[in-house]
Protein backbone atom coordinates (compact mmCIF):
# COMPACT_ATOMS: atom_id res chain seq x y z
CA UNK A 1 -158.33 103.76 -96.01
CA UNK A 2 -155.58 102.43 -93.34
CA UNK A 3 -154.25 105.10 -91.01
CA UNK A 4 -150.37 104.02 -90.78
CA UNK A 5 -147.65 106.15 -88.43
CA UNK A 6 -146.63 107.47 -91.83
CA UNK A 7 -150.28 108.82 -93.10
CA UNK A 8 -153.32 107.32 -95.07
CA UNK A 9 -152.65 104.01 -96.77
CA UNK A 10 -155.45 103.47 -99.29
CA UNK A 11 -156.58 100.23 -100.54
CA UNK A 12 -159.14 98.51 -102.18
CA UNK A 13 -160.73 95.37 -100.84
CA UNK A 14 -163.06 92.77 -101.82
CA UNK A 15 -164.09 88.90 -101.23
CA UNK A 16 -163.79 87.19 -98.18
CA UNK A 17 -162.09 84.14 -96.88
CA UNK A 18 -158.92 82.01 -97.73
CA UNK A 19 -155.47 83.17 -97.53
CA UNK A 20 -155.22 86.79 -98.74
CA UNK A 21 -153.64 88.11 -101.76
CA UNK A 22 -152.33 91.60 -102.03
CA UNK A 23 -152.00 92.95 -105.47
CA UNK A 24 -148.93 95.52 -105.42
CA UNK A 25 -148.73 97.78 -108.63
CA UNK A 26 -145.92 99.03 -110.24
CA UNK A 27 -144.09 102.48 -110.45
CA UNK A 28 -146.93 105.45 -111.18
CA UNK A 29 -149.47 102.75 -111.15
CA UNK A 30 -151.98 102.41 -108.45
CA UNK A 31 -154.91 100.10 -107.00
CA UNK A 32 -156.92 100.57 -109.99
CA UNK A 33 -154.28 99.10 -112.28
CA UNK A 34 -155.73 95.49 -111.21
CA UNK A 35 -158.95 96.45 -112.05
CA UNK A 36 -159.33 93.33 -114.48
CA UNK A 37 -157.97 90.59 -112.14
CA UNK A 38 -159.24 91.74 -109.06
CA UNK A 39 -162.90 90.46 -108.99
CA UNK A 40 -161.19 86.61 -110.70
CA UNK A 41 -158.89 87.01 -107.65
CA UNK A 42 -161.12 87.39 -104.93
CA UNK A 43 -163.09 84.10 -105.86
CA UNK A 44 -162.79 82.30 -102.68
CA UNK A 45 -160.64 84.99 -100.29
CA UNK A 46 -160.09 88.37 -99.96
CA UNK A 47 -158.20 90.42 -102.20
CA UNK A 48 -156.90 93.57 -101.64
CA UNK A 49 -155.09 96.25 -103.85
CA UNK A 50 -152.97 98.60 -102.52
CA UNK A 51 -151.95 102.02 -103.42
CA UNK A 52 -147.88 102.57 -102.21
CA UNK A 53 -146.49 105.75 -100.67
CA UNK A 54 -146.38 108.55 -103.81
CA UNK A 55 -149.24 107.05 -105.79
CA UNK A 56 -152.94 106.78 -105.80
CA UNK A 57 -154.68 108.21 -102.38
CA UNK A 58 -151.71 107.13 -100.04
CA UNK A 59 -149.73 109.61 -98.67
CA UNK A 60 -147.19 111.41 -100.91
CA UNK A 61 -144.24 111.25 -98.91
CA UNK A 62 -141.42 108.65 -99.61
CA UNK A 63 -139.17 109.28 -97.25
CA UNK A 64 -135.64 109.29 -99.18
CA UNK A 65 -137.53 107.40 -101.89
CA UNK A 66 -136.31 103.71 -101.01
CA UNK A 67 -138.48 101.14 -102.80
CA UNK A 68 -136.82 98.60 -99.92
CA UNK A 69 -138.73 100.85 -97.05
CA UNK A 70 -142.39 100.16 -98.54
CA UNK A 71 -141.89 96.55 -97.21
CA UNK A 72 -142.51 97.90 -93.87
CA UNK A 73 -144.60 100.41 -94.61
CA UNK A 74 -146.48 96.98 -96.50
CA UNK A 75 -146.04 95.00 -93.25
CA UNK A 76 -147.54 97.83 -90.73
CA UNK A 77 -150.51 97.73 -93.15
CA UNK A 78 -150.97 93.80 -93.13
CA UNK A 79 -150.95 94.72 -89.11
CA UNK A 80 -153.40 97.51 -89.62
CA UNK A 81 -155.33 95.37 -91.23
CA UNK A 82 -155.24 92.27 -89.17
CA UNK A 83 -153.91 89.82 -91.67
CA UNK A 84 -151.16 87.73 -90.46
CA UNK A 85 -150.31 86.05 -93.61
CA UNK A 86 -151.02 86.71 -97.19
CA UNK A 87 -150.21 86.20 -100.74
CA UNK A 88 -148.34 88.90 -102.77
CA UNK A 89 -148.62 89.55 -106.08
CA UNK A 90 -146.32 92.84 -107.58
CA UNK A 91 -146.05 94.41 -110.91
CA UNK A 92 -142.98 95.80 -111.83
CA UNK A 93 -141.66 98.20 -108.55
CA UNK A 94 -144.36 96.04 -106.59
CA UNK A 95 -142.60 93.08 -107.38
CA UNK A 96 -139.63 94.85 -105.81
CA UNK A 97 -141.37 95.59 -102.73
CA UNK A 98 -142.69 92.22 -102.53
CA UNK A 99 -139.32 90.20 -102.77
CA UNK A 100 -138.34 92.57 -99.59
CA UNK A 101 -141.17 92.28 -97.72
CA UNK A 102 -140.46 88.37 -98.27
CA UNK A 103 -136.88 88.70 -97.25
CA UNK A 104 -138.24 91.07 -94.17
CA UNK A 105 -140.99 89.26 -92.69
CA UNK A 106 -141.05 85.82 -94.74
CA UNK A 107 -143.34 84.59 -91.75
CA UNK A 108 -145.75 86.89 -93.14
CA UNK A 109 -146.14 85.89 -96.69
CA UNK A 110 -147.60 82.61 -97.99
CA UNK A 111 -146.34 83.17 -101.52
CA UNK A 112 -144.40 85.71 -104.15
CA UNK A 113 -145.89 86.60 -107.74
CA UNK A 114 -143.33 88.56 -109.94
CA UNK A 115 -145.05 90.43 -112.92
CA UNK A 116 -142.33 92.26 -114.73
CA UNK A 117 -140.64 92.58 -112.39
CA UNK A 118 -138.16 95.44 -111.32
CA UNK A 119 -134.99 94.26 -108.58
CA UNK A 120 -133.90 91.06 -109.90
CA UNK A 121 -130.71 92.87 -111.36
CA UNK A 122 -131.38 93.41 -114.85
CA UNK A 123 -131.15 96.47 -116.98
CA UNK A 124 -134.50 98.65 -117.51
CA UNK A 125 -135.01 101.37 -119.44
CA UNK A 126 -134.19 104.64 -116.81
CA UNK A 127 -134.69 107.09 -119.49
CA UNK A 128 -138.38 105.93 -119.51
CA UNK A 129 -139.35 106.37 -116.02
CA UNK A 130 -138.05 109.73 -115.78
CA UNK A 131 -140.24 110.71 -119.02
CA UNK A 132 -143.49 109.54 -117.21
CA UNK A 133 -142.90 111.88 -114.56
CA UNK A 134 -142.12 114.90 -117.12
CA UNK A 135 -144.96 114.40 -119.65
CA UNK A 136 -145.55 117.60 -121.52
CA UNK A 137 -148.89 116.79 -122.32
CA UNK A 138 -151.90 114.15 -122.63
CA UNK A 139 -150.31 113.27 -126.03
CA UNK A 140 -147.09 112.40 -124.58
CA UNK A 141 -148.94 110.56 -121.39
CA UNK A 142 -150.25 108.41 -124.40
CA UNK A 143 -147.02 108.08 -125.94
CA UNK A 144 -145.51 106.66 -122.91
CA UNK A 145 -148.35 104.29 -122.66
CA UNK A 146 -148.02 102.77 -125.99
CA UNK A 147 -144.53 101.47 -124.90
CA UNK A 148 -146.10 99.61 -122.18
CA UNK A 149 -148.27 97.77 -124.59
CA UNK A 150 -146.87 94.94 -127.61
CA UNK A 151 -150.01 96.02 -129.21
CA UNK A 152 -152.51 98.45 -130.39
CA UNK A 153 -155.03 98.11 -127.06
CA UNK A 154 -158.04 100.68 -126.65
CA UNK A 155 -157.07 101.07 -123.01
CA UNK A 156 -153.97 102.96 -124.42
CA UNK A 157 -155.44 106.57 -124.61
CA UNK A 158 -157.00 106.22 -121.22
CA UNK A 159 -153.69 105.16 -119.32
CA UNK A 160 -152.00 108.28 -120.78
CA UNK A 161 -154.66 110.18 -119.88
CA UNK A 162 -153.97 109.19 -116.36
CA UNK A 163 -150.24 109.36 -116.81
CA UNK A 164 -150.56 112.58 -117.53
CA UNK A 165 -153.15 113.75 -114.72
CA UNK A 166 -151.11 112.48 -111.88
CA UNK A 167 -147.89 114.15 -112.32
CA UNK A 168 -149.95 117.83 -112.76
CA UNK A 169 -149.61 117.53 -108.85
CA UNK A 170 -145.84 118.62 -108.18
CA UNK A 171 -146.46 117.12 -105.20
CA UNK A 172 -146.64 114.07 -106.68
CA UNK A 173 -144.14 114.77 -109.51
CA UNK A 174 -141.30 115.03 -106.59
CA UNK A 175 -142.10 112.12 -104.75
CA UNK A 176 -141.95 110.19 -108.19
CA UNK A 177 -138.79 111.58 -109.04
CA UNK A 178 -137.65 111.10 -105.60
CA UNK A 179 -138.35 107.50 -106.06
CA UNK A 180 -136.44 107.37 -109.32
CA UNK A 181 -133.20 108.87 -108.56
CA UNK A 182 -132.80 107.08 -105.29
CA UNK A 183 -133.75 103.51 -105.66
CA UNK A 184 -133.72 103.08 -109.84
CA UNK A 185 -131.21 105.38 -111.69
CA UNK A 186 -128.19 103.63 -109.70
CA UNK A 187 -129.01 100.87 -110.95
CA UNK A 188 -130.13 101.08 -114.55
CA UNK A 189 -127.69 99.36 -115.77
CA UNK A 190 -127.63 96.00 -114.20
CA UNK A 191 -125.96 94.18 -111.26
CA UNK A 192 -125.35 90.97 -109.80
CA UNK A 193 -128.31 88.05 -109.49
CA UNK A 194 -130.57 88.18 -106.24
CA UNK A 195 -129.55 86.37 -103.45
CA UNK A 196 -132.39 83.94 -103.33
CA UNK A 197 -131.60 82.56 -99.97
CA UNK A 198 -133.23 84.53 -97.81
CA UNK A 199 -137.00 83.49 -99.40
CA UNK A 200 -138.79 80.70 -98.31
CA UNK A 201 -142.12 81.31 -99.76
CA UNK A 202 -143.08 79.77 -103.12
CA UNK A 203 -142.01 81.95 -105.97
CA UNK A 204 -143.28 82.18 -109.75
CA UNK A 205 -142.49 84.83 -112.46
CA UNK A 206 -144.92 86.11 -115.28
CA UNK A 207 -143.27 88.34 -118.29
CA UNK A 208 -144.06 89.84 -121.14
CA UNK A 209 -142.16 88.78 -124.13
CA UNK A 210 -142.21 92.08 -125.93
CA UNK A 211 -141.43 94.01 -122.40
CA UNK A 212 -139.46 97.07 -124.17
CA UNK A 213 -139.39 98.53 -120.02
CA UNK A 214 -137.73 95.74 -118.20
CA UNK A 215 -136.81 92.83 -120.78
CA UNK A 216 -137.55 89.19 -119.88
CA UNK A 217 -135.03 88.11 -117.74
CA UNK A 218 -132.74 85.16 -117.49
CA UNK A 219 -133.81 82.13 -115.91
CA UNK A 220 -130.97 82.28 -113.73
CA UNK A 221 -131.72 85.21 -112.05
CA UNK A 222 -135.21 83.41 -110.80
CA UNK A 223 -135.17 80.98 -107.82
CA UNK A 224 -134.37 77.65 -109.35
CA UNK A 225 -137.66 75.67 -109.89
CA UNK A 226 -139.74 78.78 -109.93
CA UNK A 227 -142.50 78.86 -112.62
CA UNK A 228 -141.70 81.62 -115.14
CA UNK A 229 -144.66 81.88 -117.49
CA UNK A 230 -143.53 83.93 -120.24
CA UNK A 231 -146.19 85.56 -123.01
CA UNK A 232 -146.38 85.74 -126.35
CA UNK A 233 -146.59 89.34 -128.29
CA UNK A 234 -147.34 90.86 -124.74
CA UNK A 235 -145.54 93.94 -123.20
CA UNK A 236 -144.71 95.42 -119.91
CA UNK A 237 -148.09 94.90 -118.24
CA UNK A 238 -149.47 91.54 -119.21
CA UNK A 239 -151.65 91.32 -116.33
CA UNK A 240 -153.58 94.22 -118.46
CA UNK A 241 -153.31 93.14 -121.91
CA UNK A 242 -153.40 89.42 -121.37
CA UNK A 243 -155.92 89.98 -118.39
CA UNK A 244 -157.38 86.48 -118.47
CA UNK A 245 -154.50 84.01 -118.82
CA UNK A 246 -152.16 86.18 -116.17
CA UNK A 247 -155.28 85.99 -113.94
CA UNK A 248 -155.61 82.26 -114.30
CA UNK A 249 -152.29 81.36 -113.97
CA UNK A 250 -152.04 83.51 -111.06
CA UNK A 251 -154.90 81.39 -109.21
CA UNK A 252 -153.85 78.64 -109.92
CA UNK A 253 -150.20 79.24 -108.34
CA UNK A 254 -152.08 80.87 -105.31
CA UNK A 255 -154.23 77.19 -105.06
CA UNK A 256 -151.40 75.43 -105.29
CA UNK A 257 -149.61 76.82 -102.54
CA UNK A 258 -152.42 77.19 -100.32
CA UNK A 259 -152.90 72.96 -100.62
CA UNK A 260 -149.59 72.47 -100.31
CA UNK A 261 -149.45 74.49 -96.91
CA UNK A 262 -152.57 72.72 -95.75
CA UNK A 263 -151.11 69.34 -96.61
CA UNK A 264 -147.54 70.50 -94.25
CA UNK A 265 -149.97 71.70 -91.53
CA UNK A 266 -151.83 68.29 -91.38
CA UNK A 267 -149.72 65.36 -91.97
CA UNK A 268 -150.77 61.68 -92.67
């Protein structure tokens, strides 16, 4: 645990060594979501997975419920923490937050990992979200959790079971809903393509083909070049259900960058 300006700031770290990679979950997820990748991850440098503002042990409050201000919140932690440059890797709202921190501070990050993710633009279903935050009961927490999956996965029943546990805090429920109605619910619907200028880290997209929460994107709305691994008969949280491919294609992007930055920093 991290004590920021703003409160606690909980994290999980293991491994040692290398350039960093932060794991950044998505929205009502928390550190644990990474639970299958993290140990693969940390082969070779540290790896640490966060839990944002509203979720996990972190503190509840959001603020107005910007997504955009957890980049600094992110950045005062990677101070907190000592680490001037890492790797980012974000599911679905952590994408979000990772793009900005990128845009923010792109001093500060080595390389971007999209998972699913939310702020490129493109439509999502709203109507979703808000249901996670109103669940009636565990059966509905598991009902949610199906739509995250392509298919039938025993780790189903225990997600909604968690679903459901977190938002019998209204604490929690409020900052959630917060989140929701300021940074997601405007924009639903669409909007124009990400201005990809501003990024100068390496950038690579993974995506679910069945993703019935935020559909696979156009290539377009990627930087152009960028790696967009797309796969087969998974859903909304492939770095869950296809735990060992997203996992090796994520280390393998992380490798890559890391040689090519040693190979800038020493020239022939």
């Amino acid at each position: 645990m991290a004590s920021l300006a703003t409160g606690p700031a909980s994290y999980l770290s293991i491994g040692s060594g290398g350039v960093p990679v932060f794991l950044l979950h998505g929205f009502a997820g928390d550190r644990l979501s990474w639970q299958f990748n993290l140990s693969a991850l940390a082969a070779g440098r540290r790896a640490i997975a966060v839990d944002f503002p509203g979720h996990g042990a972190s503190t509840l409050d959001v603020g107005g419920g910007h997504v955009r201000d957890f980049a600094p919140w992110l950045l005062d932690l990677l101070d907190a923490l000592e680490i001037p440059k890492a790797h980012l890797v974000g599911h679905s709202m952590g994408g979000y937050v990772g793009r900005e921190l990128a845009l923010l501070a792109p001093e500060r990050v080595a390389s971007l990992t999209l998972i699913a993710s939310a702020g490129l633009g493109t439509p999502f279903d709203l109507d979703f979200l808000r249901h996670v935050t109103a669940l009636r009961d565990v059966a509905d927490g598991v009902a949610c959790a199906e739509r995250l999956f392509a298919t039938p996965s025993p780790l189903i029943a225990r997600i909604g079971e968690v679903l459901h546990a977190q938002c019998g805090d209204p604490q929690r429920q409020r900052a959630l809903q917060t989140i929701i109605e300021t940074s997601f619910a405007p924009h639903a619907g669409g909007g124009p393509p990400v201005d990809w200028s501003g990024i100068t880290a390496p950038v690579q997209a993974l995506w679910g083909r069945e993703d019935r929460i935020i559909p696979v994107p156009e290539a377009d709305r990627l930087p152009a070049g960028a790696p967009f691994h797309i796969f087969e008969n998974i859903g909304h949280v492939p770095h869950t259900e296809a735990a060992g491919p997203v996992t090796a294609a994520i280390r393998h992007f992380l490798t890559t960058c890391d040689e090519a930055a040693g190979a800038l920093s020493n020239p022939v």
